[in-house]
PDB file of N, CA and C in Angstrom:
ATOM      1  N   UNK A   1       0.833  -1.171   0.000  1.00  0.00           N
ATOM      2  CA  UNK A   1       0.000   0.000   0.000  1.00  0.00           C
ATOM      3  C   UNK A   1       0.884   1.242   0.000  1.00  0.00           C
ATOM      4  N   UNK A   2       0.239   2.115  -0.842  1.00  0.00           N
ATOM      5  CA  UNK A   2       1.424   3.185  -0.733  1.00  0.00           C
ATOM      6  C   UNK A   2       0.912   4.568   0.093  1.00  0.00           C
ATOM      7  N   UNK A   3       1.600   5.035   0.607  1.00  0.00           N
ATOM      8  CA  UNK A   3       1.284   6.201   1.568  1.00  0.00           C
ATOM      9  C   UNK A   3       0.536   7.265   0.719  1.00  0.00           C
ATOM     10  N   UNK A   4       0.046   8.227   1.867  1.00  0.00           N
ATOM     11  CA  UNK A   4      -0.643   9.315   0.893  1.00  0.00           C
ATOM     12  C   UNK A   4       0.152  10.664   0.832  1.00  0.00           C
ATOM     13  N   UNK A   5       0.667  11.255  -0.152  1.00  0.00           N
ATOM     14  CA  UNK A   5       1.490  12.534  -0.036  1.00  0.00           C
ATOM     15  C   UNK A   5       0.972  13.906   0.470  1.00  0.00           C
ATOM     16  N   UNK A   6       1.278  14.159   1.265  1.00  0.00           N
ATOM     17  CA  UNK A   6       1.034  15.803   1.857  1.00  0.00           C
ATOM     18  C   UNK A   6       1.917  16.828   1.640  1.00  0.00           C
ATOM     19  N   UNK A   7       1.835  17.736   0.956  1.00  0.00           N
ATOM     20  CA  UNK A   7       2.464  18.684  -0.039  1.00  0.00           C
ATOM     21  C   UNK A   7       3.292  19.844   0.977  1.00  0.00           C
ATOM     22  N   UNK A   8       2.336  19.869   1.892  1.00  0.00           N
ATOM     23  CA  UNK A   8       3.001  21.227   2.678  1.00  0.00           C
ATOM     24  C   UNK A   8       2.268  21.398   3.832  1.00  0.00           C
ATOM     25  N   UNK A   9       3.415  21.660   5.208  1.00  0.00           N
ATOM     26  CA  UNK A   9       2.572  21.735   6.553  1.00  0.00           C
ATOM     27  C   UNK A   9       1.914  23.360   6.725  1.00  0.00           C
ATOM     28  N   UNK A  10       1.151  23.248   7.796  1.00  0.00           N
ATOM     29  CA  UNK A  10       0.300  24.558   8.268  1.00  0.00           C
ATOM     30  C   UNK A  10       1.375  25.983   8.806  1.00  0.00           C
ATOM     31  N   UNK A  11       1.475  27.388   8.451  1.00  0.00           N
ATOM     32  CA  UNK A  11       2.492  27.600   8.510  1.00  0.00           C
ATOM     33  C   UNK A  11       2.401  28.812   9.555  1.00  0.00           C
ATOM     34  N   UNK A  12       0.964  28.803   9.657  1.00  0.00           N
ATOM     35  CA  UNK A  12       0.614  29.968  10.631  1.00  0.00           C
ATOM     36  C   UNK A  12      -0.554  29.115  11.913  1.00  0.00           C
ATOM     37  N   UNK A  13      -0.809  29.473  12.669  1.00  0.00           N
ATOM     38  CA  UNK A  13      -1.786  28.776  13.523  1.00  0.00           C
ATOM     39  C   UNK A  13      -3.331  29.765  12.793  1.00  0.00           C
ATOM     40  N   UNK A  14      -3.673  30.118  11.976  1.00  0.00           N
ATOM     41  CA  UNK A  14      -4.911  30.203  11.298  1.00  0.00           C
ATOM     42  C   UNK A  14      -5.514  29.200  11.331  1.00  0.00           C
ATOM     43  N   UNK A  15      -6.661  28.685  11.918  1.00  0.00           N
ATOM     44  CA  UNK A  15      -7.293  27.561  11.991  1.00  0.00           C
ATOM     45  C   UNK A  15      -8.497  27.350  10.537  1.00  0.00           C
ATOM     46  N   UNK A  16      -8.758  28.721   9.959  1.00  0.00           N
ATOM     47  CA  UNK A  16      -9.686  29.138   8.952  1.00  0.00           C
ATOM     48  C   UNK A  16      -8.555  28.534   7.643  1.00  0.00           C
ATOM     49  N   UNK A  17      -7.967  28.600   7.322  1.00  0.00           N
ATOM     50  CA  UNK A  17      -6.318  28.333   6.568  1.00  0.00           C
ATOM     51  C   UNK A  17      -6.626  27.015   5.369  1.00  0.00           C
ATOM     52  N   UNK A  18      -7.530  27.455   4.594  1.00  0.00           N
ATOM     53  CA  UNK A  18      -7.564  26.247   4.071  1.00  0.00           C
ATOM     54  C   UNK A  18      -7.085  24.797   3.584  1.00  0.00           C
ATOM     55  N   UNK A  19      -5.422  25.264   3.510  1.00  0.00           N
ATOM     56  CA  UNK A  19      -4.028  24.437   3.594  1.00  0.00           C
ATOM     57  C   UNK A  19      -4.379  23.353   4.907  1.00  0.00           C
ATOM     58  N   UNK A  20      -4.438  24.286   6.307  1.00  0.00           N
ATOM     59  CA  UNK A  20      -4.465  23.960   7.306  1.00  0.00           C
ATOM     60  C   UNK A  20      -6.101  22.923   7.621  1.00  0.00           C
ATOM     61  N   UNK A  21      -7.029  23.245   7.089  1.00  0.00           N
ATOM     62  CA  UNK A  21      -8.146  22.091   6.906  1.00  0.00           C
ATOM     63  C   UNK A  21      -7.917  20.912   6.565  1.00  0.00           C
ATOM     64  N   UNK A  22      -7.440  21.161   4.904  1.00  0.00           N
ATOM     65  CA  UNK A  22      -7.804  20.151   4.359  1.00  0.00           C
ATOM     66  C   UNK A  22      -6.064  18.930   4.602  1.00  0.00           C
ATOM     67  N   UNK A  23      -5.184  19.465   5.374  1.00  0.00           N
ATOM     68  CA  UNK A  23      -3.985  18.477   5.775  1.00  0.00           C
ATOM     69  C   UNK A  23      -4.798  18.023   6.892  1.00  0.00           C
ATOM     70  N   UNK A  24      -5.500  18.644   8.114  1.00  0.00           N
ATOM     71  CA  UNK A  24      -6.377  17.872   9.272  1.00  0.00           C
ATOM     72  C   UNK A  24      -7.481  16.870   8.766  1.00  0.00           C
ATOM     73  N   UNK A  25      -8.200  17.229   7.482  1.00  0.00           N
ATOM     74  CA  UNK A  25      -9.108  16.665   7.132  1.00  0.00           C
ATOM     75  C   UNK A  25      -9.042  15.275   6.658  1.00  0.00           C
ATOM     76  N   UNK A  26      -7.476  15.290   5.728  1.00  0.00           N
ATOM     77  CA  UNK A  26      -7.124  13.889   5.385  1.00  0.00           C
ATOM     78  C   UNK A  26      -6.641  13.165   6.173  1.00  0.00           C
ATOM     79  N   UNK A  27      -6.026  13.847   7.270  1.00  0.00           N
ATOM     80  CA  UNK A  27      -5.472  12.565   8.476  1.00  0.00           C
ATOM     81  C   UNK A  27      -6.778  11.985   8.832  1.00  0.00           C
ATOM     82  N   UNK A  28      -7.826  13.114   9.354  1.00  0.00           N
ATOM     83  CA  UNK A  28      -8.965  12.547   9.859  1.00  0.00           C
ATOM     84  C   UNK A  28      -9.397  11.363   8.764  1.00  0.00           C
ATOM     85  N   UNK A  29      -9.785  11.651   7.552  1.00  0.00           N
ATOM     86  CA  UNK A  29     -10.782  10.708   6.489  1.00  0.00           C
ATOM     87  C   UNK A  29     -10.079   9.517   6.583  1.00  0.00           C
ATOM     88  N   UNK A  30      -8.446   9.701   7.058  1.00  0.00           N
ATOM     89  CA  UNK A  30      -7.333   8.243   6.443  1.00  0.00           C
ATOM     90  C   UNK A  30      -7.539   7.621   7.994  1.00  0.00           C
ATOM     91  N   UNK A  31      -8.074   7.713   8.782  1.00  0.00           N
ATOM     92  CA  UNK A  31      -7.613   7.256  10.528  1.00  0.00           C
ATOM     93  C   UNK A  31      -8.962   6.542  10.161  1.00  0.00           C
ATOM     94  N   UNK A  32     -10.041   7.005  10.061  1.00  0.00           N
ATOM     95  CA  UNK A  32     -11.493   6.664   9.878  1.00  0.00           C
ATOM     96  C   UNK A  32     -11.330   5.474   8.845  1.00  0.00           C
ATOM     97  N   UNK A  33     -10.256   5.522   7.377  1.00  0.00           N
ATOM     98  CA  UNK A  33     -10.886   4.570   6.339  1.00  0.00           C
ATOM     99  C   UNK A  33      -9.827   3.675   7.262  1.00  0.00           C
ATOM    100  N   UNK A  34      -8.878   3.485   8.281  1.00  0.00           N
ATOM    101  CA  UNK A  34      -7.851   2.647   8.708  1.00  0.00           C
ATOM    102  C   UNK A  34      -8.749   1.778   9.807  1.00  0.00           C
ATOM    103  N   UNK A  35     -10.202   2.551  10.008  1.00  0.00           N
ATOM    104  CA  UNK A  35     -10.885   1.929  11.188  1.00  0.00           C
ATOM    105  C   UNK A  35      -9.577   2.083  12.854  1.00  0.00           C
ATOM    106  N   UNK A  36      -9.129   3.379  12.954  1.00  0.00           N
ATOM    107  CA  UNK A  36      -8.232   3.640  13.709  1.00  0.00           C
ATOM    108  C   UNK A  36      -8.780   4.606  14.747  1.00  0.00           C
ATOM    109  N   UNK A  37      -8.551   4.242  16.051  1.00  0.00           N
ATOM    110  CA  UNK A  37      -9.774   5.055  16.633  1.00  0.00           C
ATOM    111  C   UNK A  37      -8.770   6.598  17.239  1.00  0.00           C
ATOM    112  N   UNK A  38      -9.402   7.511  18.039  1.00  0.00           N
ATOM    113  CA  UNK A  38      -8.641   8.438  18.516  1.00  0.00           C
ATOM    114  C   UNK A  38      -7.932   7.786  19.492  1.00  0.00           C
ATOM    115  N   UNK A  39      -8.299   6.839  20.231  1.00  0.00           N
ATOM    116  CA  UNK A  39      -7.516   6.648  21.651  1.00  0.00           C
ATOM    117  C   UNK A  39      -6.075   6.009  20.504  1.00  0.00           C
ATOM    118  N   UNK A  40      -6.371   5.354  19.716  1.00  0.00           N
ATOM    119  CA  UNK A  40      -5.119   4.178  19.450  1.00  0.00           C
ATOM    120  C   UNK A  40      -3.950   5.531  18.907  1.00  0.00           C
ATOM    121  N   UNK A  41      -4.418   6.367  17.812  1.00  0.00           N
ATOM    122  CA  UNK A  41      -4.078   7.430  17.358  1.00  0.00           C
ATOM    123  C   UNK A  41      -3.249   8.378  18.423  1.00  0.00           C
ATOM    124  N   UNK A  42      -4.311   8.855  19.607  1.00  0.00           N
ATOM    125  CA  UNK A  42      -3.228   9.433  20.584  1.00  0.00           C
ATOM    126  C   UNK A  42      -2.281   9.077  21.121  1.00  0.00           C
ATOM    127  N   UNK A  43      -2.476   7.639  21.407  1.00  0.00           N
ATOM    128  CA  UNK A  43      -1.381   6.620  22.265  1.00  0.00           C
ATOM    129  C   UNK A  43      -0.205   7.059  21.680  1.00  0.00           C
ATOM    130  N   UNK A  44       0.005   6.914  20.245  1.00  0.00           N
ATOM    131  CA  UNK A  44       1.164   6.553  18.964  1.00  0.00           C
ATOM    132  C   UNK A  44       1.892   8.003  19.399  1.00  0.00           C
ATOM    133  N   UNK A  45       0.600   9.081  19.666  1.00  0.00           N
ATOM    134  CA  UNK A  45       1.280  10.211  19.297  1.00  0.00           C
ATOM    135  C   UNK A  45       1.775  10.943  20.681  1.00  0.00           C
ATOM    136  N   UNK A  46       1.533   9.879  21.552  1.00  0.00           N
ATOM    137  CA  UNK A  46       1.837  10.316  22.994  1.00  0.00           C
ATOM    138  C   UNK A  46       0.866  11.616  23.439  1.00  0.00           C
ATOM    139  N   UNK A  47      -0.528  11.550  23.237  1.00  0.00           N
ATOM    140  CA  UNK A  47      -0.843  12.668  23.376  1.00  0.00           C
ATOM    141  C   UNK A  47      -2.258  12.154  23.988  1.00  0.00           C
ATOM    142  N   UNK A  48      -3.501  12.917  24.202  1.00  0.00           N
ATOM    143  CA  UNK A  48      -4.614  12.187  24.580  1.00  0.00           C
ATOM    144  C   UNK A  48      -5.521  12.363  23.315  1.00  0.00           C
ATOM    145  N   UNK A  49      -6.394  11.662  23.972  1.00  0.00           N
ATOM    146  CA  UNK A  49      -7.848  11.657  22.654  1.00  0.00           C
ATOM    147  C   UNK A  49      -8.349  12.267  22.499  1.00  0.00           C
ATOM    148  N   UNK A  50      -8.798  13.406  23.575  1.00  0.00           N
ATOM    149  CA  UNK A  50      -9.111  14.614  23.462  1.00  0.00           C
ATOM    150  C   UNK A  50      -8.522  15.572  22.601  1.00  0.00           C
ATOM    151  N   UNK A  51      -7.419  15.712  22.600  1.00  0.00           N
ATOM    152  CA  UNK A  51      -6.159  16.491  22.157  1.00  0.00           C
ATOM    153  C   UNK A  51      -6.201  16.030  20.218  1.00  0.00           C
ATOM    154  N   UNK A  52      -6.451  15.202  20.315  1.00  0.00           N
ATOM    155  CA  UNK A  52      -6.490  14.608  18.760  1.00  0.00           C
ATOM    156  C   UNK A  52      -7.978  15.022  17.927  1.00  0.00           C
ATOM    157  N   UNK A  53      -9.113  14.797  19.063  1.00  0.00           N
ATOM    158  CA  UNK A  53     -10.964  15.062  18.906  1.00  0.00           C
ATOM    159  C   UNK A  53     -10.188  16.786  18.766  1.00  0.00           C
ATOM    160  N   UNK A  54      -9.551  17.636  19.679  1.00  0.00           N
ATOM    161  CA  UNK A  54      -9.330  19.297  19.327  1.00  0.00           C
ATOM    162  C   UNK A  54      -8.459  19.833  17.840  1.00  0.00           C
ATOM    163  N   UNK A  55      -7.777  18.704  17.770  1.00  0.00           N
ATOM    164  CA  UNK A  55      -7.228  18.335  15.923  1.00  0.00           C
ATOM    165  C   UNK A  55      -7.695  18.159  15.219  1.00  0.00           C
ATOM    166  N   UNK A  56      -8.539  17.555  15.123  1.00  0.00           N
ATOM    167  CA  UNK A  56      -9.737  17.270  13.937  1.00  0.00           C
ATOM    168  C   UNK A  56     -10.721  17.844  13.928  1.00  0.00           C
ATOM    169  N   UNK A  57     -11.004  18.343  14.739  1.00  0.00           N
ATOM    170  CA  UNK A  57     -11.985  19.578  14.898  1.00  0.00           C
ATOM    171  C   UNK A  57     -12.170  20.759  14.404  1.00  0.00           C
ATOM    172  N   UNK A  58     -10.382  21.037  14.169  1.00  0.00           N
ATOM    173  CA  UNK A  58      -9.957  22.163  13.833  1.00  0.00           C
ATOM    174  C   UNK A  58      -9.758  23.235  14.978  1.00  0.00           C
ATOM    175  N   UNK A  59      -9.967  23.314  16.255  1.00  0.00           N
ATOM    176  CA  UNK A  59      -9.631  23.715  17.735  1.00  0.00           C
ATOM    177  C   UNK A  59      -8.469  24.186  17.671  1.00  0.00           C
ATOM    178  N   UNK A  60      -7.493  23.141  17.587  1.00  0.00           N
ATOM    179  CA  UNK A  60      -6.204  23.573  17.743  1.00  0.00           C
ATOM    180  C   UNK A  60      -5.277  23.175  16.584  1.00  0.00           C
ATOM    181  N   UNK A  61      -4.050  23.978  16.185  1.00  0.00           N
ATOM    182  CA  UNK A  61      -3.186  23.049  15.365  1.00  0.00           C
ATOM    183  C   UNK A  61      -2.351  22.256  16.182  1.00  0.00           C
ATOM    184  N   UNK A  62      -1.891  21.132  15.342  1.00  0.00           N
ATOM    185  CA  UNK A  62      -0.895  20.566  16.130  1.00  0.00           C
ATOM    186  C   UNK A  62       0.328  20.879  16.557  1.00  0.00           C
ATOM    187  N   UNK A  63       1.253  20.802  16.830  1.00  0.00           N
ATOM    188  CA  UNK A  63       2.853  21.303  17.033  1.00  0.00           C
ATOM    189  C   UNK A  63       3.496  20.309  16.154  1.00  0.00           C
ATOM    190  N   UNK A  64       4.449  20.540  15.472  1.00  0.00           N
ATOM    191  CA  UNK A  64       4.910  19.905  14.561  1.00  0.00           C
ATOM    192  C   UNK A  64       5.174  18.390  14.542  1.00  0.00           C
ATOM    193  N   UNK A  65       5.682  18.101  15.727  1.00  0.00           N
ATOM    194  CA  UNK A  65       5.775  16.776  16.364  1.00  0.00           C
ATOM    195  C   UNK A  65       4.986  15.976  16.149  1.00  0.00           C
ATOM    196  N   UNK A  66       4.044  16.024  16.523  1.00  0.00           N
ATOM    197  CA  UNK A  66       2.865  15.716  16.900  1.00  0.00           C
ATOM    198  C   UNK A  66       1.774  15.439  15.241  1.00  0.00           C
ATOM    199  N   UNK A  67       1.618  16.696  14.429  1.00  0.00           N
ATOM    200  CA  UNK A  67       1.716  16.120  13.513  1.00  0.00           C
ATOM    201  C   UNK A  67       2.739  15.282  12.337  1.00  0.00           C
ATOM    202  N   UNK A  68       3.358  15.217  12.454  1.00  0.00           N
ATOM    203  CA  UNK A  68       4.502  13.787  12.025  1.00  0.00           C
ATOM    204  C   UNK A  68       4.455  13.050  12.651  1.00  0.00           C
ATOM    205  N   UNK A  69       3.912  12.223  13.699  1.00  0.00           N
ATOM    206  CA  UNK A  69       3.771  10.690  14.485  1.00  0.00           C
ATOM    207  C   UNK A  69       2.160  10.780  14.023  1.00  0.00           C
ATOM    208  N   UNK A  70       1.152  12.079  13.559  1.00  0.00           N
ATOM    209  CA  UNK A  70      -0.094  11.074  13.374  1.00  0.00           C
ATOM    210  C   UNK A  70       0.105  10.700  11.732  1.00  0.00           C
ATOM    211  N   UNK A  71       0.780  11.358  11.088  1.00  0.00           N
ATOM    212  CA  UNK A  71       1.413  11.130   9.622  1.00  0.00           C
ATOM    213  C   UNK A  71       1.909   9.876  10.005  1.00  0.00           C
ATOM    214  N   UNK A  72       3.133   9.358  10.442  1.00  0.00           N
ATOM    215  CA  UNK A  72       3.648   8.569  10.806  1.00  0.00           C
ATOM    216  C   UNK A  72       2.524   6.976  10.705  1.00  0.00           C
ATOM    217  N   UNK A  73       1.743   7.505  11.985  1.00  0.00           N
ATOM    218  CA  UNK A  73       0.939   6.748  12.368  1.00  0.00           C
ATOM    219  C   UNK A  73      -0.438   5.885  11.261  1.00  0.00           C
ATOM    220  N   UNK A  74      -0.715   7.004  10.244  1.00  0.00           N
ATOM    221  CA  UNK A  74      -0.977   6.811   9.646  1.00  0.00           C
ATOM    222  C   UNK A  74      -0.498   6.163   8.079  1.00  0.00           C
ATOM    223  N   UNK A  75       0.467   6.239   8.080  1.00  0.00           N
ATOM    224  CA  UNK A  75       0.969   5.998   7.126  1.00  0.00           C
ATOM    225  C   UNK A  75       1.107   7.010   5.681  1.00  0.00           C
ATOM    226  N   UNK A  76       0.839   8.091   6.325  1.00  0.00           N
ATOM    227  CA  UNK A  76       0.923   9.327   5.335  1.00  0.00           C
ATOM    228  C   UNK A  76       2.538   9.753   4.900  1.00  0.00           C
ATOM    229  N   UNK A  77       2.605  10.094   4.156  1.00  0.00           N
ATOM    230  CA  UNK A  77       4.245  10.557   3.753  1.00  0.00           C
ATOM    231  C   UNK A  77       4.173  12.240   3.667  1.00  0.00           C
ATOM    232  N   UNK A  78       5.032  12.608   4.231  1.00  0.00           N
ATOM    233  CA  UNK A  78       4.613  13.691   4.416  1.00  0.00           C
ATOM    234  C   UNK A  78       6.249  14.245   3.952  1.00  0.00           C
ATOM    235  N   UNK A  79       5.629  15.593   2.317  1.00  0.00           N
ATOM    236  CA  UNK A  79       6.782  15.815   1.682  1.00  0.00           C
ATOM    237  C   UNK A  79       6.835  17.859   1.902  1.00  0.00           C
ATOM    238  N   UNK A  80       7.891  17.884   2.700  1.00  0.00           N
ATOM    239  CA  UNK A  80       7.792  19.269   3.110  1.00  0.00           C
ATOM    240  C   UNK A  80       8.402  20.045   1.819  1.00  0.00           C
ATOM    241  N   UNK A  81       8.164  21.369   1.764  1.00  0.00           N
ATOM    242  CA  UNK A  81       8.596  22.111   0.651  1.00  0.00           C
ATOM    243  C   UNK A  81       9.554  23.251   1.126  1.00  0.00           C
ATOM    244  N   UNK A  82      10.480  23.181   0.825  1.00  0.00           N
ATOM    245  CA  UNK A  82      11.210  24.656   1.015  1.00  0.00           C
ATOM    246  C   UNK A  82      11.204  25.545   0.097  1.00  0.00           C
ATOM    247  N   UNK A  83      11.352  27.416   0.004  1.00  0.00           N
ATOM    248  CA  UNK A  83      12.223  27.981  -0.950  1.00  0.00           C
ATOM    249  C   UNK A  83      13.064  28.889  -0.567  1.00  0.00           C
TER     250      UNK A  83
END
């Protein structure tokens, strides 16, 4: 199975950020099609379930960390861009 590519992380804490949606949105849709619940998801990411339910929500962004272990976790590949 091959991972799913993510083009570019969130670069401001704008939660409105459409960049910033739709990278939360696909972890969320890919955790859901993995049948992966929040608790198993937080565990991975050392974080709680709550904290993950305020991620997908769009509540909070993640801290960088944090999103790369649910990438990780998921099996997302995640390809950063510089210029």
């Amino acid at each position: 199975m091959q991972p799913n590519n993510v083009n570019a992380l969130p670069s401001s804490s704008d939660l409105t950020s459409s960049s910033t949606c739709q990278l939360i949105n696909e972890l969320r849709s890919k955790r859901n099609r993995i049948n992966m619940s929040q608790e198993d998801l937080a565990s991975f990411c050392d974080t709680s379930a709550s904290h993950i339910s305020k991620i997908e929500n769009l509540r909070v962004v993640p801290r960088l960390d944090t999103f790369l272990r649910m990438c990780l976790a998921l099996n997302v590949e995640v390809t950063i861009l510089t210029r």
